[in-house]
Protein backbone atom coordinates (compact mmCIF):
# COMPACT_ATOMS: atom_id res chain seq x y z
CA UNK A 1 22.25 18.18 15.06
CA UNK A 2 19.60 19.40 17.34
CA UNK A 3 19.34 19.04 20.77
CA UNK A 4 15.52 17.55 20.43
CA UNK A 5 13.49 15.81 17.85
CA UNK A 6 10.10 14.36 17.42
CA UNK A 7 11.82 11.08 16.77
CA UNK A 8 15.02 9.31 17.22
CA UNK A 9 15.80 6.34 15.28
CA UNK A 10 19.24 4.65 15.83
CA UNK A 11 20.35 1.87 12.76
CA UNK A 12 21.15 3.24 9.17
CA UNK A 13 19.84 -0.20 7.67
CA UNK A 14 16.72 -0.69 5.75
CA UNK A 15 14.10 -0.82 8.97
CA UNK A 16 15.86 2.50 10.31
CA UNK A 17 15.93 4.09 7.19
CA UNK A 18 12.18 3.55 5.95
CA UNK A 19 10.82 5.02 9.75
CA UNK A 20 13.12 7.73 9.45
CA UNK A 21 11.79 8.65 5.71
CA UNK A 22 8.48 8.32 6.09
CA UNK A 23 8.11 10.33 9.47
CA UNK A 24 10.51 12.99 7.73
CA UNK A 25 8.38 13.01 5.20
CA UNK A 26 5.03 13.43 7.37
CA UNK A 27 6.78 16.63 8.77
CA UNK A 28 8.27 15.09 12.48
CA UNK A 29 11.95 15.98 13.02
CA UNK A 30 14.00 12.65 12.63
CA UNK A 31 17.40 12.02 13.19
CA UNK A 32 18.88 9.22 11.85
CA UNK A 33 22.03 7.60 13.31
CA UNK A 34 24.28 4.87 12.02
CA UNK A 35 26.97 3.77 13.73
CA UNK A 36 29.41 2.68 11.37
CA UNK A 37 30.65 5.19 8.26
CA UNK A 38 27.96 4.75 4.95
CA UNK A 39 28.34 2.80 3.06
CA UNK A 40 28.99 -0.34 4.94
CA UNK A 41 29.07 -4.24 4.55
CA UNK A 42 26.47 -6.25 5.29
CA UNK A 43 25.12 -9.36 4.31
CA UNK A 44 21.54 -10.07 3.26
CA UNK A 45 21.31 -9.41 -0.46
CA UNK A 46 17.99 -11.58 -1.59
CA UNK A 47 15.16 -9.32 -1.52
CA UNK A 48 11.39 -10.92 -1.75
CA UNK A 49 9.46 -9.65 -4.26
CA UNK A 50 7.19 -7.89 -2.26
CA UNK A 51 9.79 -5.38 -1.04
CA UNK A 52 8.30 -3.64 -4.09
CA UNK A 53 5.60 -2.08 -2.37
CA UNK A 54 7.33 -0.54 0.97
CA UNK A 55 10.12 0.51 -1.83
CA UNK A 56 7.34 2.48 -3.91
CA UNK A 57 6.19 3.99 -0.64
CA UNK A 58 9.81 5.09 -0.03
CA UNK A 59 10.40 6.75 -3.65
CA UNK A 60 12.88 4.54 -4.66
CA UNK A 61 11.47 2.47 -7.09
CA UNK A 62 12.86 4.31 -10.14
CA UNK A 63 16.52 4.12 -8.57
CA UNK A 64 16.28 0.06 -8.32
CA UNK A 65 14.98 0.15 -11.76
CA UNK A 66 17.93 1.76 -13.36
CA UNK A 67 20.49 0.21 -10.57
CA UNK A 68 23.27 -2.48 -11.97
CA UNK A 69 21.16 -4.61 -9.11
CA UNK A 70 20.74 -8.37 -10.51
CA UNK A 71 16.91 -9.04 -11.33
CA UNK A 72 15.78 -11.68 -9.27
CA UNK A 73 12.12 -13.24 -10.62
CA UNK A 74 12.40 -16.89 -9.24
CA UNK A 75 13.77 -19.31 -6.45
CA UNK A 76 15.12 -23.18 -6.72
CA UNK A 77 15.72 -26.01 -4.13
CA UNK A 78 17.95 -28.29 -4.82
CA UNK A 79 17.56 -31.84 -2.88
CA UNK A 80 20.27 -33.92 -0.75
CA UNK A 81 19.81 -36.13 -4.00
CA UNK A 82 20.97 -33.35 -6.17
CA UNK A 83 17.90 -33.03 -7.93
CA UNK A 84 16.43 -29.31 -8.71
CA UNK A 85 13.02 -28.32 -8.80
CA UNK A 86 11.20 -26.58 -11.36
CA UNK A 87 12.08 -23.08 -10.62
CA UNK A 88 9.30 -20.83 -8.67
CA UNK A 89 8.67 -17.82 -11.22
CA UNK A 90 7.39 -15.57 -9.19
CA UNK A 91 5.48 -13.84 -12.34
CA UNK A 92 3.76 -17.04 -13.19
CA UNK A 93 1.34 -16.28 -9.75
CA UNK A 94 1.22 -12.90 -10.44
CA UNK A 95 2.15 -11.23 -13.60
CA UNK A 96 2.25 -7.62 -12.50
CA UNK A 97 6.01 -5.48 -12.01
CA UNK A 98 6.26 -6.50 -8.49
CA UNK A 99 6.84 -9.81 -9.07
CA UNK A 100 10.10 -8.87 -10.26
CA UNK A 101 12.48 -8.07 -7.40
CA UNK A 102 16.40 -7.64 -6.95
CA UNK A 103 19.60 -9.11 -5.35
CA UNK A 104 21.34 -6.38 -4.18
CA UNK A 105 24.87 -5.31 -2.52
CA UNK A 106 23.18 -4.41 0.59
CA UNK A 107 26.27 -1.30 1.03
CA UNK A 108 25.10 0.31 -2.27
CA UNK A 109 21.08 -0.74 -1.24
CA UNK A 110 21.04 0.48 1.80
CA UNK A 111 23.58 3.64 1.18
CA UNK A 112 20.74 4.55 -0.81
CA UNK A 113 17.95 4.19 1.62
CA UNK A 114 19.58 6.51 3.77
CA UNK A 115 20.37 9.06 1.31
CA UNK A 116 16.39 9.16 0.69
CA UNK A 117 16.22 9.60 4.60
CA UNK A 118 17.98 12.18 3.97
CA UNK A 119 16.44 13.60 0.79
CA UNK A 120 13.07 13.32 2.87
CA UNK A 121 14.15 15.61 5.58
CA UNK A 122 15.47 13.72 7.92
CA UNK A 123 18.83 14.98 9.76
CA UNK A 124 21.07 11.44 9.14
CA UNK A 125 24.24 11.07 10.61
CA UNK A 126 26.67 7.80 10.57
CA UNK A 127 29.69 6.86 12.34
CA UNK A 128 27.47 8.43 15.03
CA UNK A 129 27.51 5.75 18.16
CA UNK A 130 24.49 5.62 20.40
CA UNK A 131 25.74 4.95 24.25
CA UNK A 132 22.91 4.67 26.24
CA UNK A 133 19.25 5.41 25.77
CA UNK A 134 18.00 8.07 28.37
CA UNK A 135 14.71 6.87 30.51
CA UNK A 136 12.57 8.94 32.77
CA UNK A 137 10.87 6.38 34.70
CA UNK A 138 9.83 3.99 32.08
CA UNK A 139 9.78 6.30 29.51
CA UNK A 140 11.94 6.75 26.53
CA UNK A 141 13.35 10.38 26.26
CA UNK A 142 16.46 10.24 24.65
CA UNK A 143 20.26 9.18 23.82
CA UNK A 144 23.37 9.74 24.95
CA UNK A 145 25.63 9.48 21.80
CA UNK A 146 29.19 10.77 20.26
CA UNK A 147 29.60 12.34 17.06
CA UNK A 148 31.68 11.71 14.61
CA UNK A 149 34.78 14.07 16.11
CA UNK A 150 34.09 11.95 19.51
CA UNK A 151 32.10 14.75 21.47
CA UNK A 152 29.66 12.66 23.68
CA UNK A 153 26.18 14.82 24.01
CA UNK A 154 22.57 13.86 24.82
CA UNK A 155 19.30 14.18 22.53
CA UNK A 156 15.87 14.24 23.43
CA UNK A 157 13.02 13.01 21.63
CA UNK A 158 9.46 12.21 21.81
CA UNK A 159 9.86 8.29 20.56
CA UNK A 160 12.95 6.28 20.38
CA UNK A 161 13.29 3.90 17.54
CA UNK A 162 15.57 0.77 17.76
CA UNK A 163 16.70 -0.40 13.97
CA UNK A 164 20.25 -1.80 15.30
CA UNK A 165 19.93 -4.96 13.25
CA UNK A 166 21.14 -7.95 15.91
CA UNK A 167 22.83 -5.65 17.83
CA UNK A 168 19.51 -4.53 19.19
CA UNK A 169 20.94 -2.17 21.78
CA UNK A 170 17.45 -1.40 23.22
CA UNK A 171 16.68 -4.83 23.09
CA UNK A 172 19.66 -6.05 25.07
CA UNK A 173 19.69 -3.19 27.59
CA UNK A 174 16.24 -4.15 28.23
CA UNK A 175 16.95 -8.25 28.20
CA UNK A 176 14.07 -8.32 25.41
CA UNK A 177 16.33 -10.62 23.20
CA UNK A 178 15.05 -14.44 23.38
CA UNK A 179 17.20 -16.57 21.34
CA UNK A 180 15.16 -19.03 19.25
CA UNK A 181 15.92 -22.82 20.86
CA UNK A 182 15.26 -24.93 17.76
CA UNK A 183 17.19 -22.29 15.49
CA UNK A 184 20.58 -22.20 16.83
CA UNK A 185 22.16 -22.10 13.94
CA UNK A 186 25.57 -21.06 12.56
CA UNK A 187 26.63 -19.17 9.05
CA UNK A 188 29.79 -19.16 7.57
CA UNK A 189 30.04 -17.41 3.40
CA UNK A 190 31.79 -15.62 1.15
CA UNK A 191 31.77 -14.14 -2.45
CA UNK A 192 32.90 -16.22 -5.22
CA UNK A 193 33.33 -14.57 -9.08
CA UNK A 194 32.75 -16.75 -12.14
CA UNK A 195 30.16 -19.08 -10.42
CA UNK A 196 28.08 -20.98 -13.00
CA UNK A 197 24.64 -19.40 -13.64
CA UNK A 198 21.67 -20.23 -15.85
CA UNK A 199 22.24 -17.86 -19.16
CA UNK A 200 18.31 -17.18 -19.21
CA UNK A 201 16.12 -15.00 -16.57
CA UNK A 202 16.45 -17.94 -13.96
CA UNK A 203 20.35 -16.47 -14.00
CA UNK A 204 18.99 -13.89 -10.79
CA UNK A 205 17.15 -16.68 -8.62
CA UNK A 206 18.05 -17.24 -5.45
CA UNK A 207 19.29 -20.90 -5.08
CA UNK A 208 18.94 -22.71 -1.52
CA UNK A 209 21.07 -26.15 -1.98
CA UNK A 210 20.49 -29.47 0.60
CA UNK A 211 24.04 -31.54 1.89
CA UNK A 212 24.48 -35.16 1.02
CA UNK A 213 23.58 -35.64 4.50
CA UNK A 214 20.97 -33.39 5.28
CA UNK A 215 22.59 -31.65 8.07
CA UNK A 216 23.49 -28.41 6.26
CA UNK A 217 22.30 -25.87 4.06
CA UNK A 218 23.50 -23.13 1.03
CA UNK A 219 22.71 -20.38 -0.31
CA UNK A 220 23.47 -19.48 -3.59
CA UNK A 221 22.55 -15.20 -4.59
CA UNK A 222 23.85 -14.11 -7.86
CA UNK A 223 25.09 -10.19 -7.78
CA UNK A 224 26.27 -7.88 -10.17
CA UNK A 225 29.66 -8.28 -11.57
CA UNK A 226 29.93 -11.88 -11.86
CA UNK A 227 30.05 -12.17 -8.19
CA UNK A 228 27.96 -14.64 -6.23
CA UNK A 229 27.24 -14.81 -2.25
CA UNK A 230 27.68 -18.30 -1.70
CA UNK A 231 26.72 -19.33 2.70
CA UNK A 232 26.55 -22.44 4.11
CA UNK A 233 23.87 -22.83 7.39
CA UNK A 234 23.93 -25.42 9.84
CA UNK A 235 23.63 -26.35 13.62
CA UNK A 236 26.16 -24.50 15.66
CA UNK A 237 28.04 -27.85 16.78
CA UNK A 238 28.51 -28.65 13.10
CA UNK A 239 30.40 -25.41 12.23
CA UNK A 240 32.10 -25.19 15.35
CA UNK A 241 35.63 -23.54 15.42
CA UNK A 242 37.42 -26.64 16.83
CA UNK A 243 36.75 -27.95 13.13
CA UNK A 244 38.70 -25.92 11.75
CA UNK A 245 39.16 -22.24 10.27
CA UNK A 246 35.56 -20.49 8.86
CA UNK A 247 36.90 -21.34 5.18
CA UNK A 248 38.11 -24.83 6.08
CA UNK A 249 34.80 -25.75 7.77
CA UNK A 250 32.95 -24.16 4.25
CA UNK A 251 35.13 -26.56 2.19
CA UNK A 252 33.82 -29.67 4.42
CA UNK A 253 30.32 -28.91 3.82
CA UNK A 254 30.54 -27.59 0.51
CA UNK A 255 32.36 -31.55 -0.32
CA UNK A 256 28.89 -32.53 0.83
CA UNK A 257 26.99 -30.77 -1.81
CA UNK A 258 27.88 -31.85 -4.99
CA UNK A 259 25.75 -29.32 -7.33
CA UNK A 260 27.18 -26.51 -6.08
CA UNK A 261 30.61 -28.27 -6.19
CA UNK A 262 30.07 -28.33 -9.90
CA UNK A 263 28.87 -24.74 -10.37
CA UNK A 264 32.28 -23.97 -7.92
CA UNK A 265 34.36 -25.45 -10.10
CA UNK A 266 35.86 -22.65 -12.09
CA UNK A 267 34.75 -19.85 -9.69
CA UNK A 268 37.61 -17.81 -7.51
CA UNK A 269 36.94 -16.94 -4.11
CA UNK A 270 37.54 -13.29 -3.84
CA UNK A 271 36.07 -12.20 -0.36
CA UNK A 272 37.60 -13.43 3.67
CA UNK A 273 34.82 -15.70 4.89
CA UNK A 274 32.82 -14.13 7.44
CA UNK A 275 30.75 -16.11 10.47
CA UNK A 276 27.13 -15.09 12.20
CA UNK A 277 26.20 -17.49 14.71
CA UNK A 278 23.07 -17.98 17.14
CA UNK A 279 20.93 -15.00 15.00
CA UNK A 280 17.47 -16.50 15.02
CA UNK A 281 15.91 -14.53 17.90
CA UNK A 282 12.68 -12.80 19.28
CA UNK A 283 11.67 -10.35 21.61
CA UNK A 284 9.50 -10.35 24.82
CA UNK A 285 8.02 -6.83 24.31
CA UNK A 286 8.58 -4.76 21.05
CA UNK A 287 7.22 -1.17 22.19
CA UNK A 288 7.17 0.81 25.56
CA UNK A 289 6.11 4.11 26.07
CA UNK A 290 8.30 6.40 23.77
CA UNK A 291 9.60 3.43 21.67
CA UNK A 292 9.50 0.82 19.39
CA UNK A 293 11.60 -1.90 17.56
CA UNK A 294 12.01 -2.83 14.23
CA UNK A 295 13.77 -4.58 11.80
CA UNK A 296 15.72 -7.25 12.88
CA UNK A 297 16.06 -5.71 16.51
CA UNK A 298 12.89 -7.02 16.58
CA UNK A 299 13.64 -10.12 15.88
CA UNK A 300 14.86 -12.44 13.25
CA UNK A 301 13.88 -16.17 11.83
CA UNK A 302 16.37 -17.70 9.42
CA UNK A 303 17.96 -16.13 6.57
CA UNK A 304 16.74 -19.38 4.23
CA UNK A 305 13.80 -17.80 2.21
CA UNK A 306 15.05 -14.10 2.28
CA UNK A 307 12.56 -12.54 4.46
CA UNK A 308 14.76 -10.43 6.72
CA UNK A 309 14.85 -7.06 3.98
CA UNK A 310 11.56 -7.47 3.59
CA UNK A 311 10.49 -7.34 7.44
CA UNK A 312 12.59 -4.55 8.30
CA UNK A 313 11.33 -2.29 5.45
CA UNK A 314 7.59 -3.14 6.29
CA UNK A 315 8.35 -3.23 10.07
CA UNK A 316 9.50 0.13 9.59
CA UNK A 317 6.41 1.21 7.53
CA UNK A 318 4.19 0.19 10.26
CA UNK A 319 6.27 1.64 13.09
CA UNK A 320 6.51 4.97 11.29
CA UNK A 321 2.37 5.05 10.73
CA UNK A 322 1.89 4.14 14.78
CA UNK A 323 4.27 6.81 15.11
CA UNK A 324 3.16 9.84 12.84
CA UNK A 325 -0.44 8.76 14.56
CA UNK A 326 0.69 9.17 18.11
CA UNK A 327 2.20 12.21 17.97
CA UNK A 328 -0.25 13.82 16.05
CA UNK A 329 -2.93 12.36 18.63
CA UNK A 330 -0.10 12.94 21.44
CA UNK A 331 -0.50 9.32 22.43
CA UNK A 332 3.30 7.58 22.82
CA UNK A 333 2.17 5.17 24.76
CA UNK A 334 3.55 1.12 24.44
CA UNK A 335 0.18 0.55 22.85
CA UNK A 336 -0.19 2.86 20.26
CA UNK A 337 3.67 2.54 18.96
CA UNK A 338 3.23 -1.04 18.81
CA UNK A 339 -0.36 -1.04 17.77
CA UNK A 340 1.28 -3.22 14.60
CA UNK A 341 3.03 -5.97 16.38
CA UNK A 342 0.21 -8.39 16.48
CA UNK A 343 -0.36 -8.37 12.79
CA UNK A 344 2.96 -8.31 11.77
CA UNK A 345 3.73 -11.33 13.86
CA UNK A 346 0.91 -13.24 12.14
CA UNK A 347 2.13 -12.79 9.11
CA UNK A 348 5.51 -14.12 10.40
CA UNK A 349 4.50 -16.58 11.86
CA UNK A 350 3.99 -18.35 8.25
CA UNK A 351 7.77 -17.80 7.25
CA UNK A 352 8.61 -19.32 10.38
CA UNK A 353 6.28 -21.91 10.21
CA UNK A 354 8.10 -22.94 6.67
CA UNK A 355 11.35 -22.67 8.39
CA UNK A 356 10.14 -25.65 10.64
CA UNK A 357 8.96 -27.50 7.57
CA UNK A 358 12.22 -27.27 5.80
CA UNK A 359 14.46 -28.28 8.77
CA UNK A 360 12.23 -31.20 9.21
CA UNK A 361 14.50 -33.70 7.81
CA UNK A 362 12.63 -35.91 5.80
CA UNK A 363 10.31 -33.79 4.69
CA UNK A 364 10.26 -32.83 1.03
CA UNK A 365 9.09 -29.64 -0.43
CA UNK A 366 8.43 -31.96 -3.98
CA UNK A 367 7.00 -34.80 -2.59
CA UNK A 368 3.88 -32.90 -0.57
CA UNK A 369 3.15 -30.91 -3.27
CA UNK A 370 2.98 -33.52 -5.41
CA UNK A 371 0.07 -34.86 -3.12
CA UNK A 372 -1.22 -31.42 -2.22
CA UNK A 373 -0.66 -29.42 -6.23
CA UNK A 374 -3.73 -27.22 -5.17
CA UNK A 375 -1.54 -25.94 -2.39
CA UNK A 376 1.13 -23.99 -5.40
CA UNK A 377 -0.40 -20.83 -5.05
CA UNK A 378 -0.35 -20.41 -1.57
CA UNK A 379 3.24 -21.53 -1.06
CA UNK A 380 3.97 -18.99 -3.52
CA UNK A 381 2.80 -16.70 -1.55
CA UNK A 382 5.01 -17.71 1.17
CA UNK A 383 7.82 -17.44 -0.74
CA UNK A 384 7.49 -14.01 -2.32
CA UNK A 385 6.62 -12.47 1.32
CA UNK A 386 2.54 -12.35 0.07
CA UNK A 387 1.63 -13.34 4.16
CA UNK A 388 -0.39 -10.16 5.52
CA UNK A 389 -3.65 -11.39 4.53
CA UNK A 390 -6.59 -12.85 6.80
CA UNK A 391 -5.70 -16.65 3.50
CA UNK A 392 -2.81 -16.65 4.08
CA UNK A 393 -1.18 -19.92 5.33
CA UNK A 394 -3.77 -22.39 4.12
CA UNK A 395 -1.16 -24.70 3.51
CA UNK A 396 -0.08 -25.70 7.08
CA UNK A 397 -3.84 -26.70 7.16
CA UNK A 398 -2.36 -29.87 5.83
CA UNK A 399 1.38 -29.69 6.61
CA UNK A 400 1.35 -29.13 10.48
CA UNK A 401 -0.28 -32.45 11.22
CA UNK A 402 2.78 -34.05 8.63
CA UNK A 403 4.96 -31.89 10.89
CA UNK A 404 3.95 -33.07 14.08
CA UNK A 405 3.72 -37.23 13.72
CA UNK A 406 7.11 -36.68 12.42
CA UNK A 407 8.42 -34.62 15.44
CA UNK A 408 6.54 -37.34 17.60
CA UNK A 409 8.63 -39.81 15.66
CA UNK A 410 11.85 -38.87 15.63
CA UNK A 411 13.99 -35.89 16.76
CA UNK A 412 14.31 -32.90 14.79
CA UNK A 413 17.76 -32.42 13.76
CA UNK A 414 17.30 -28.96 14.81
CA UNK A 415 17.34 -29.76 18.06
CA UNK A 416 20.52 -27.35 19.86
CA UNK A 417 23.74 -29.51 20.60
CA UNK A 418 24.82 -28.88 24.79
CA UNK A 419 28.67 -28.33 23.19
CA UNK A 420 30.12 -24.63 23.49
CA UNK A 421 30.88 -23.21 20.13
């Protein structure tokens, strides 16, 4: 490890990973640090289709093509009713290879992200822990970190990148973190073998399933080996702890949701159950002079239609141009490495603009485009991550005003609970 580098990024996940790659590749001196040993656990295994394109930027393409990764080339909703929807196949919109994507073990996925760091020139470290980022004035110029054998040292660097997932250590140091209001939600899921699939191509879709009641959410991700990630999402005072254990609270809500009870039925729980509460966040400012965030650092929406891979790989695409610009141009300032941030959010903004739309509860995905079929193609783009274009978003042209005389209505069941969780 050197003592200084062009650029610092700290998080070995997918946003850290792609900046680190790409200015590696464009000849800056990266380091890449990851706090915990590769590879490690995380969850977040539904990738949208257009991860294909920051993927082929990163040189990886090939390797997901010949991975044991579970093809993924639709999505299904499944009502409070129990009735399904004709699945969304993804290549029916658009017939080309990227409309094929992947549910992945995010260990193996993003192992292999940072191995391409790597293979790209980038000096990548893990069970490296940042301490402290080192300001002069209000200037990023460094960390102070400890290695692997526990020697604490500092490192200098022209621009500081945060890709710490929702630890966002910049983030919090700098109280950018601004927890979403109307999201404040709780997940509790596991891994179940044997889960009942479809035997055709629809066997890879991602599968989000409505309660009896309306007050909860699943998620249903088929991965290699006969395994399936199985979550259930709902308002924090629903999954509280003083209901019981994280697996006795899953067994409530998954009595609520008779479908999945039924593809359950002969499945085996193999995993502990694991909780994330209170993750749907933004950020006041996402660049200063010598850094930038990215990834879900920068913020995150709701894990329902799988955007949060996506984001941090493209996130980290952008960051990694502003930054490969403004060193060549020696121009590090707040502007330039978040000269990005405004698009990107736009784009966004339509995922979490369909969040609202699905947590509206009596609204139904079925029934308005039933009244509004003209509308298919541009959910579609919505749900395969197709939302960086000036069209983008026609939809809400029609759904917003639904949205709003039923806010005016009624309460949104999204609406936070005052209890402690």
């Amino acid at each position: 490890m050197q003592d200084s580098y062009d650029c610092i990024v700290v998080g070995g996940g997918p946003g850290g990973c792609a900046t680190a790659a790409l200015t590696a590749q464009a000849g800056l001196s990266t380091l890449l640090v990851e706090r915990e040993k590769t590879p490690r656990f995380h969850v977040g295994e539904s990738l949208m289709p257009e991860t294909y394109w920051p993927l082929k930027r990163l040189g990886v393409l090939e390797q997901m093509q010949t991975s044991p990764f579970v093809k993924k080339v639709s999505v299904q909703f499944v009502t409070s009713s129990g009735k399904e929807s004709q699945p969304f196949f993804f290549k029916q919109h658009d017939p080309r290879e990227n409309s094929q994507t992947w549910q992945v073990e995010r260990a193996d996925f993003d192992k292999m992200l940072f191995e391409n760091a790597a293979a790209k020139g980038a000096d990548c470290y893990d069970e490296t822990r940042v301490l402290e980022p080192i300001f002069s004035g209000q200037r990023a110029v460094g960390v102070k970190l400890q290695t692997q054998d526990g020697k604490k040292r500092e490192v200098r660097c022209r621009v500081l990148v945060d890709a710490t997932g929702q630890t966002a250590f910049l983030a919090h140091r700098l109280a950018l973190k601004v927890n979403d209001p109307t999201l404040q939600k709780t997940a509790i899921w596991s891994y179940f073998k044997n889960a009942r699939r479809d035997p055709g191509e629809h066997g890879g879709a991602t599968i989000i399933l409505q309660t009896r009641d309306k007050k909860s959410w699943f998620w249903f991700i088929p991965l290699s080996g006969g395994i399936t990630s199985i979550g259930v999402v709902a308002d924090r005072g629903l999954l509280r702890k003083e209901r019981g254990s994280p697996d006795a609270v899953f067994q409530q809500q998954l009595a609520e949701c008779e479908v999945l009870s039924r593809w359950l039925a002969d499945a085996q729980c193999n995993s502990r159950y694991h909780v994330a509460k209170e993750f749907s966040y933004a950020t006041k400012q996402r660049s200063g002079d010598g850094w930038v965030l990215v990834g879900d650092a920068y913020g995150f929406i709701d894990p329902i239609y799988s955007s949060g891979v996506y984001f941090a790989l493209y996130s980290g695409e952008l960051a990694a141009d502003a930054i490969i610009a403004g060193l060549k141009n020696d121009d590090t300032s707040a502007a330039q490495l978040g000269r990005w941030c405004a698009e990107f959010d736009a784009g966004a903004n339509w995922i979490r603009k369909l969040v609202r739309a699905y947590y509206s509860k009596d609204f139904s995905f079925g029934g308005f485009m039933k009244e509004h079929p003209h509308y298919k193609a541009d959910l579609t783009d919505l749900l395969i991550g197709r939302i960086f274009h000036d069209s983008a978003g026609q939809i809400f042209n029609d759904l917003d005003p639904w949205l709003d005389r039923l806010e005016a209505d009624q309460p949104s069941r999204d609406q936070p609970t005052m209890k402690n969780s």
